[in-house]
N, C-alpha and C. Protein backbone atom coordinates (compact mmCIF):
# COMPACT_ATOMS: atom_id res chain seq x y z
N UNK A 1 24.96 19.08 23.98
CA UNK A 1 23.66 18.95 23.32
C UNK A 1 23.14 20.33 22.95
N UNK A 2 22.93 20.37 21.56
CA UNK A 2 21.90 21.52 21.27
C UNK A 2 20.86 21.61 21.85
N UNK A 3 20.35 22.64 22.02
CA UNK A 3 19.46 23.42 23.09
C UNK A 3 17.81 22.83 22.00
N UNK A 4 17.14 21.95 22.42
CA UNK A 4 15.50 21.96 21.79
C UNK A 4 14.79 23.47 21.28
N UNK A 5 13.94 22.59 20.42
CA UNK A 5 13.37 24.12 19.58
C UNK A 5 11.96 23.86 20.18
N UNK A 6 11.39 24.63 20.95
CA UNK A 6 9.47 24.41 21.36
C UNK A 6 9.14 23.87 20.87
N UNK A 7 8.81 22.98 19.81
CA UNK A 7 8.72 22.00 19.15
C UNK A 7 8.73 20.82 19.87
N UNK A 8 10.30 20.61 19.84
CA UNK A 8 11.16 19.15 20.31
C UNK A 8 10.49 19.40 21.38
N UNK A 9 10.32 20.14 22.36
CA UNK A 9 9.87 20.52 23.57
C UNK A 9 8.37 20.05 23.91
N UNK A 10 7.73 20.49 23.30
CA UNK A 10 6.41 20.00 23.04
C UNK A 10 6.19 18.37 22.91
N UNK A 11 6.70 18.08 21.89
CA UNK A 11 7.13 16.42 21.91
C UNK A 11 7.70 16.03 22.87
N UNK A 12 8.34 16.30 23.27
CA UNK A 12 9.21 15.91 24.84
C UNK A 12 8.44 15.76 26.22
N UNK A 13 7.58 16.84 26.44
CA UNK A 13 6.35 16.78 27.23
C UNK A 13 5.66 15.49 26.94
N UNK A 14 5.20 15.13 25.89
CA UNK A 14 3.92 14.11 25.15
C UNK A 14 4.17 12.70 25.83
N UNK A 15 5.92 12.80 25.71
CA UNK A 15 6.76 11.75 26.22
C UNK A 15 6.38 11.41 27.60
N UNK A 16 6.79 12.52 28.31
CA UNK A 16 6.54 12.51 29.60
C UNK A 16 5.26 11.58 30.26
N UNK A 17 4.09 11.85 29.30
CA UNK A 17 2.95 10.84 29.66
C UNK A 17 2.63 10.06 29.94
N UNK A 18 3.41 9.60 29.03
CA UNK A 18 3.47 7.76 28.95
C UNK A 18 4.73 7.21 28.55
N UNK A 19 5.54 6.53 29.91
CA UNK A 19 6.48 6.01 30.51
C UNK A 19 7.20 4.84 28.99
N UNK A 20 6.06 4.25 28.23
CA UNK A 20 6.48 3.32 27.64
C UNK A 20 6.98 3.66 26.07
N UNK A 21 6.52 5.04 25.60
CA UNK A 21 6.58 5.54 24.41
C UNK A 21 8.01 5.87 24.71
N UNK A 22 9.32 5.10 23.58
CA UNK A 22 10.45 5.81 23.54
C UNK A 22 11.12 7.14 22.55
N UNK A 23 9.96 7.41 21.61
CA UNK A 23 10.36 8.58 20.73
C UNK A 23 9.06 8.69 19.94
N UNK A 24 9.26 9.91 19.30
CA UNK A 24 8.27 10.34 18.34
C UNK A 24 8.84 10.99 17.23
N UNK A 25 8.74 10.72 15.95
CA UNK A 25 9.21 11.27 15.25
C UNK A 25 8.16 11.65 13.64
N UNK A 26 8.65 13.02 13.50
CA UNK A 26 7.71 13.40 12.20
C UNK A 26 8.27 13.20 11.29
N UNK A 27 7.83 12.66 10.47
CA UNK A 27 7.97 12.56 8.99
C UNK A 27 7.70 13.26 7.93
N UNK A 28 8.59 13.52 6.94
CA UNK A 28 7.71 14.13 5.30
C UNK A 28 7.38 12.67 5.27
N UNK A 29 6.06 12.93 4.16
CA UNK A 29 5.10 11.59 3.78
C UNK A 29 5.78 11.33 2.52
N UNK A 30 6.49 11.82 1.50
CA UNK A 30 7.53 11.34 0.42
C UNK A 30 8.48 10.74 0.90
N UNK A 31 9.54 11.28 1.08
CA UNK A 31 10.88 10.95 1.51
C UNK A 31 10.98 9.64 2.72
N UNK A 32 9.72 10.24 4.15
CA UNK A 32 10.59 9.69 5.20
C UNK A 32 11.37 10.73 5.79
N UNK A 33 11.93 12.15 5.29
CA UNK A 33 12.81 12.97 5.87
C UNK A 33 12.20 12.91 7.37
N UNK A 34 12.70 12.72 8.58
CA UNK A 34 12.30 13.28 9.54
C UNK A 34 12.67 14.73 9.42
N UNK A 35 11.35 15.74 9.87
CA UNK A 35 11.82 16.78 10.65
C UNK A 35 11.63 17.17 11.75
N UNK A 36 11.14 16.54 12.68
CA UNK A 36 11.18 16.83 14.19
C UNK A 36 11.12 15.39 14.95
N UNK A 37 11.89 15.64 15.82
CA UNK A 37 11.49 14.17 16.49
C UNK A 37 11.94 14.60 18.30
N UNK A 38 11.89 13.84 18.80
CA UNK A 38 12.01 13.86 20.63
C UNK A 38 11.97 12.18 20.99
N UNK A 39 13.26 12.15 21.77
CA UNK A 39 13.10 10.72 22.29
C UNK A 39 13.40 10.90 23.82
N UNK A 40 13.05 9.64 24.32
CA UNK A 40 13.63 9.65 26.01
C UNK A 40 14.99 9.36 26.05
N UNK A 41 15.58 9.94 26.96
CA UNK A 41 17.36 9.70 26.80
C UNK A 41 17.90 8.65 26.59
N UNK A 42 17.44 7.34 26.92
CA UNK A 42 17.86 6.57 27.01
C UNK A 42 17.65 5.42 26.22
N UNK A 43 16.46 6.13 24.99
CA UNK A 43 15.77 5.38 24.48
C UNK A 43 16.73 5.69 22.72
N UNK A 44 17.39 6.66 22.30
CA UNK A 44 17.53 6.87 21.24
C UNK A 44 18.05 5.95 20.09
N UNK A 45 19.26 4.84 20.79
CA UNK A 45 19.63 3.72 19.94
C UNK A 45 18.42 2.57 19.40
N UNK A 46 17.43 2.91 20.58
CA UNK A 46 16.10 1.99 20.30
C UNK A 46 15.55 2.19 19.18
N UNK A 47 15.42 3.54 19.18
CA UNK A 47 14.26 4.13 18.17
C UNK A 47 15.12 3.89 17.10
N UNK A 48 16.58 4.48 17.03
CA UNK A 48 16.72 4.43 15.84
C UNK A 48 17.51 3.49 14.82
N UNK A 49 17.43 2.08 15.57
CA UNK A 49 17.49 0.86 15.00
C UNK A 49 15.96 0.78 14.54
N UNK A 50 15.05 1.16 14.70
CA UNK A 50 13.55 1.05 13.70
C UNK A 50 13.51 1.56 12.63
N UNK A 51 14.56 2.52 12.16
CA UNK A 51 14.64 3.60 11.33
C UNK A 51 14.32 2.39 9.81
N UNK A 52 15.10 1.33 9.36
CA UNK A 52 14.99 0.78 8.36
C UNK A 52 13.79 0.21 8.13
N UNK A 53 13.07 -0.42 9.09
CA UNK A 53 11.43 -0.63 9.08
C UNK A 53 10.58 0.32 9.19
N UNK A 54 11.10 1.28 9.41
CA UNK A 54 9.68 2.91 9.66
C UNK A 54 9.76 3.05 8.13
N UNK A 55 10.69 3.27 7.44
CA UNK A 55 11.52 3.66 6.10
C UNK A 55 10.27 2.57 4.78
N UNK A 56 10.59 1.17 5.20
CA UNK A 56 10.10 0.55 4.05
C UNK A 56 8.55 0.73 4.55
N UNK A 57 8.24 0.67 5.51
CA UNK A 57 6.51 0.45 5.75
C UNK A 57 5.91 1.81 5.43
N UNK A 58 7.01 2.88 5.10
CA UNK A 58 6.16 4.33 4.66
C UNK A 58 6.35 4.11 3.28
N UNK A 59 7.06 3.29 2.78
CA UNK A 59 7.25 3.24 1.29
C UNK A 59 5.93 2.45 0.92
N UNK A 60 5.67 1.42 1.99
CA UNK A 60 4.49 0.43 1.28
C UNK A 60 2.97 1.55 1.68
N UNK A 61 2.88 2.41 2.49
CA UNK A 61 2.01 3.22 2.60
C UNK A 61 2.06 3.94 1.42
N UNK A 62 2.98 4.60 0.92
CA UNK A 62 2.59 5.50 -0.07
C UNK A 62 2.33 4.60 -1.44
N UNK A 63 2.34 3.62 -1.36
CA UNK A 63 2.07 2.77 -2.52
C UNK A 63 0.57 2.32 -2.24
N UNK A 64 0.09 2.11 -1.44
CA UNK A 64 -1.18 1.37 -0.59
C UNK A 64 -2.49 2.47 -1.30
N UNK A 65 -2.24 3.33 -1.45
CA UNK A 65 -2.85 4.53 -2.46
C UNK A 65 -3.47 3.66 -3.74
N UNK A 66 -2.31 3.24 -4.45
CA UNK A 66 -2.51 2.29 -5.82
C UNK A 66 -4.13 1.44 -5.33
N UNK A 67 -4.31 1.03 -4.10
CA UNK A 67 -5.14 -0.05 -4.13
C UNK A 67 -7.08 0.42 -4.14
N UNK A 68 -6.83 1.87 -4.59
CA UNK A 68 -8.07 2.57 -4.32
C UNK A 68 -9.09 2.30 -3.20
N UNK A 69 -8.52 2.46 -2.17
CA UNK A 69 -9.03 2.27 -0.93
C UNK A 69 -8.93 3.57 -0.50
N UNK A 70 -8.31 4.98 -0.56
CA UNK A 70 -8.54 6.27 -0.11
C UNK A 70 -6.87 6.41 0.19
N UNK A 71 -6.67 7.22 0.80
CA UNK A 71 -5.07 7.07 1.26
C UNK A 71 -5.28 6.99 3.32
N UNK A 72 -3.76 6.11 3.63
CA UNK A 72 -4.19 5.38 4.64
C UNK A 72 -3.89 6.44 5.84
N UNK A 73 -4.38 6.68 6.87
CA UNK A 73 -4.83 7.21 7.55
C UNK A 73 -3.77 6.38 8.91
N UNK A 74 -3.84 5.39 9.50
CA UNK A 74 -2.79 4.74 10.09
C UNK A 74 -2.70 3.48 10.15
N UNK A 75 -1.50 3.06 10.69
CA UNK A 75 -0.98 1.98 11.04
C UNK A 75 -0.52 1.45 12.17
N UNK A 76 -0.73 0.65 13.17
CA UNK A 76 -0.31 0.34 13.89
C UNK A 76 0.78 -1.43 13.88
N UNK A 77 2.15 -1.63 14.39
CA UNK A 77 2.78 -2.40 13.97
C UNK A 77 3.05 -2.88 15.55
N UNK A 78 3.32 -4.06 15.79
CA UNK A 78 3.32 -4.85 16.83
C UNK A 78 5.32 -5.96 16.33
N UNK A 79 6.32 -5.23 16.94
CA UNK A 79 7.50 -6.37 16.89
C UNK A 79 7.43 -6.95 18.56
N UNK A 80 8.90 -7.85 17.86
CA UNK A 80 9.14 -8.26 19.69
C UNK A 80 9.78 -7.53 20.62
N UNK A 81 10.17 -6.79 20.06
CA UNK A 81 10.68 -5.47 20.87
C UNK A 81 9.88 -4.06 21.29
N UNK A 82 8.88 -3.90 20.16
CA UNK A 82 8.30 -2.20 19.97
C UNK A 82 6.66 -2.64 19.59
N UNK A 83 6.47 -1.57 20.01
CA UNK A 83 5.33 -1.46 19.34
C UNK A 83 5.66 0.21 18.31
N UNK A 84 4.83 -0.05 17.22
CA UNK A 84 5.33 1.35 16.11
C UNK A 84 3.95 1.92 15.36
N UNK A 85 3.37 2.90 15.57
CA UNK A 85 2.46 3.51 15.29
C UNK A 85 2.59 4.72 14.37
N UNK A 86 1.69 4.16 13.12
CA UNK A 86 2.15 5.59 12.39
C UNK A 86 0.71 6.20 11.78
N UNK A 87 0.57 7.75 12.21
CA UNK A 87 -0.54 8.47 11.95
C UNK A 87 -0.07 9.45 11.20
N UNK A 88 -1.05 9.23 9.53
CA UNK A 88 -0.94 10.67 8.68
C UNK A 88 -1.63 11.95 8.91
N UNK A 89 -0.91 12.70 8.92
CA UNK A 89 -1.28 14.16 9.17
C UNK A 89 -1.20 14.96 8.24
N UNK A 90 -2.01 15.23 6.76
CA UNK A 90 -2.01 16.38 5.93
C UNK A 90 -0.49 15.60 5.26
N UNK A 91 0.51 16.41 5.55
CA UNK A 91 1.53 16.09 4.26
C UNK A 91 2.90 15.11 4.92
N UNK A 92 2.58 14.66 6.52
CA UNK A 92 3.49 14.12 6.69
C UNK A 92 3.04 13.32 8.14
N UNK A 93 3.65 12.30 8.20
CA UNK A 93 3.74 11.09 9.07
C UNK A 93 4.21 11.21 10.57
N UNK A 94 3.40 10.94 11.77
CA UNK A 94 3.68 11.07 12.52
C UNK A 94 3.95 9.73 13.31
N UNK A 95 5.26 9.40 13.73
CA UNK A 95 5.69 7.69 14.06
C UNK A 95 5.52 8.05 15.56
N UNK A 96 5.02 7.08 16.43
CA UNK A 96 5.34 6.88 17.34
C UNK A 96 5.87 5.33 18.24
N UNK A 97 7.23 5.59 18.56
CA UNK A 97 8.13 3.94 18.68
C UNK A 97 7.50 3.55 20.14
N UNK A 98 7.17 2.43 20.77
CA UNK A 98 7.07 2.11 22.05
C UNK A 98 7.33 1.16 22.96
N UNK A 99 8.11 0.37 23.79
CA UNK A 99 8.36 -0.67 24.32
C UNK A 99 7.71 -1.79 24.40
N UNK A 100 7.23 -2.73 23.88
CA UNK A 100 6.59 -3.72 23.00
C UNK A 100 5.74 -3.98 24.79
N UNK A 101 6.29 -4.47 25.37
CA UNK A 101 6.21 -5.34 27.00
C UNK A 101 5.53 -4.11 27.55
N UNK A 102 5.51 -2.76 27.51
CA UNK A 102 4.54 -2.18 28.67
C UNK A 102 3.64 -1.06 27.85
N UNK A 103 3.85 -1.10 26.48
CA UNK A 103 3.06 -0.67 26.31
C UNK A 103 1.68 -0.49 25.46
N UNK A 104 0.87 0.65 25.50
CA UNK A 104 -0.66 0.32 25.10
C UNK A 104 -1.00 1.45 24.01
N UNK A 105 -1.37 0.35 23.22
CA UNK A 105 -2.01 0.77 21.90
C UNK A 105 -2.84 2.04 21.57
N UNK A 106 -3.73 1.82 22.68
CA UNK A 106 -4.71 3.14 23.04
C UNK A 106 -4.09 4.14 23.47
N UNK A 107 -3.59 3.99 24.43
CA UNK A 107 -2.66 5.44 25.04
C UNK A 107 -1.66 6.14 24.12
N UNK A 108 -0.92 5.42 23.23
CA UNK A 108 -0.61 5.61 22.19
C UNK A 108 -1.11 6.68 21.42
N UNK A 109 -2.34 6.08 20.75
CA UNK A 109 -3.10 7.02 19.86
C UNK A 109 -4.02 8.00 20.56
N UNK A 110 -4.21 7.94 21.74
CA UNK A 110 -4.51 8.90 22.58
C UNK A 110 -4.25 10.36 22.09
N UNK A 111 -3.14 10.60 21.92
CA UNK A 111 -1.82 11.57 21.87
C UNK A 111 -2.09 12.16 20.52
N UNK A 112 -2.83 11.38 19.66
CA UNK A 112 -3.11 12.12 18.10
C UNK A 112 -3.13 13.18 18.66
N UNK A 113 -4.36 13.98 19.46
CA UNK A 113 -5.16 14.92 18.58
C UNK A 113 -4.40 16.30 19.59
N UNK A 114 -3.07 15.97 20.26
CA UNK A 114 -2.05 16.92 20.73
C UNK A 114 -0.97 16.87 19.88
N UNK A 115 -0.96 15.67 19.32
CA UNK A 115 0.27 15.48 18.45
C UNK A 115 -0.18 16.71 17.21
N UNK A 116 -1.29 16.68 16.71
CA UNK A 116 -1.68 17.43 15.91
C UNK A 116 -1.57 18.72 15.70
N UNK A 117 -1.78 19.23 17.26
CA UNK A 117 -1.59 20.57 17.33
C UNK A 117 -0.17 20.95 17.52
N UNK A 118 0.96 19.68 17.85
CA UNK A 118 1.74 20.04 18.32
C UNK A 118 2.58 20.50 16.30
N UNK A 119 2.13 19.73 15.72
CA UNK A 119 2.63 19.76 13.91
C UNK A 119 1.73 20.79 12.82
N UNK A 120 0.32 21.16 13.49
CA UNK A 120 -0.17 21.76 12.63
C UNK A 120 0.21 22.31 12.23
N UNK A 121 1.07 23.76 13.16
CA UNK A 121 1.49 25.27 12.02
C UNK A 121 2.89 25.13 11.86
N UNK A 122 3.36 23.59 11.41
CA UNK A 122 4.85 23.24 10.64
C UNK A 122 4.34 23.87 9.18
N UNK A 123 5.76 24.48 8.49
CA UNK A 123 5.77 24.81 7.66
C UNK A 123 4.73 23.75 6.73
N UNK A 124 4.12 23.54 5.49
CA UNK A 124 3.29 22.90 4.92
C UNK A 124 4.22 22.27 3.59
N UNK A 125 3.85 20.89 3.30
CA UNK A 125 5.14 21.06 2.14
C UNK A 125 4.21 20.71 1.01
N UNK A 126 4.87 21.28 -0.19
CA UNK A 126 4.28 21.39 -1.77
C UNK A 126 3.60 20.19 -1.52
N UNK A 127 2.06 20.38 -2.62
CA UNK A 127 1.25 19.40 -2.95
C UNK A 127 1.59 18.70 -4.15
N UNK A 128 1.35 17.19 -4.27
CA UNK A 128 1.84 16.46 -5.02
C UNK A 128 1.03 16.95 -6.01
């Protein structure tokens, strides 16, 4: 395993919090590119069987714009497996995946306003 960048590290801590969150991953708000993410070891095939539903529900977000309602701010998604939370941050998406059965919505979004600091001084990407 490659060695984490303070970053991943940072996210990795966040983890630590709360037992039920299995990954976190940042997003560009175009693409979907992840560029940082942190999961629990054991959790990574979890998270990233969500990858095709994180994918279309950021596509229907960046379309959700069209409906002149402001641009959306978050989402929270409820499967039978996960719970999936996604908070915009300036130019890119912050997902967080979680074990449907233990975990909580609130504690969840708790974590914004570290998550924030943990992405603020990411490089910034071109304005649309």
């Amino acid at each position: 395993r490659v060695m984490d960048t303070p970053k991943e590290l940072e996210l990795r801590n966040l983890l630590k919090r709360d037992e039920s969150i299995m990954g976190i991953v940042v997003a560009e708000k175009d693409s979907g590119t992840p560029v940082l993410s942190a999961y629990n070891q054991s959790s990574f095939d979890s998270v990233d069987r969500f990858r095709p539903y994180i994918a279309s529900m950021l596509t229907m977000m960046r379309n959700s714009n069209k409906l002149g309602m402001g641009e959306t701010k978050r989402v929270c998604l409820t499967y039978d497996e996960a719970n999936v939370s996604f908070v915009f941050f300036y130019k890119i998406w912050i997902i967080i995946v979680a074990g449907e059965s233990e975990s909580n919505l609130g504690g969840m979004l708790s974590l914004e306003d570290e998550l924030y600091r943990c992405v603020s001084d990411l490089p910034k990407f071109p304005e649309d």
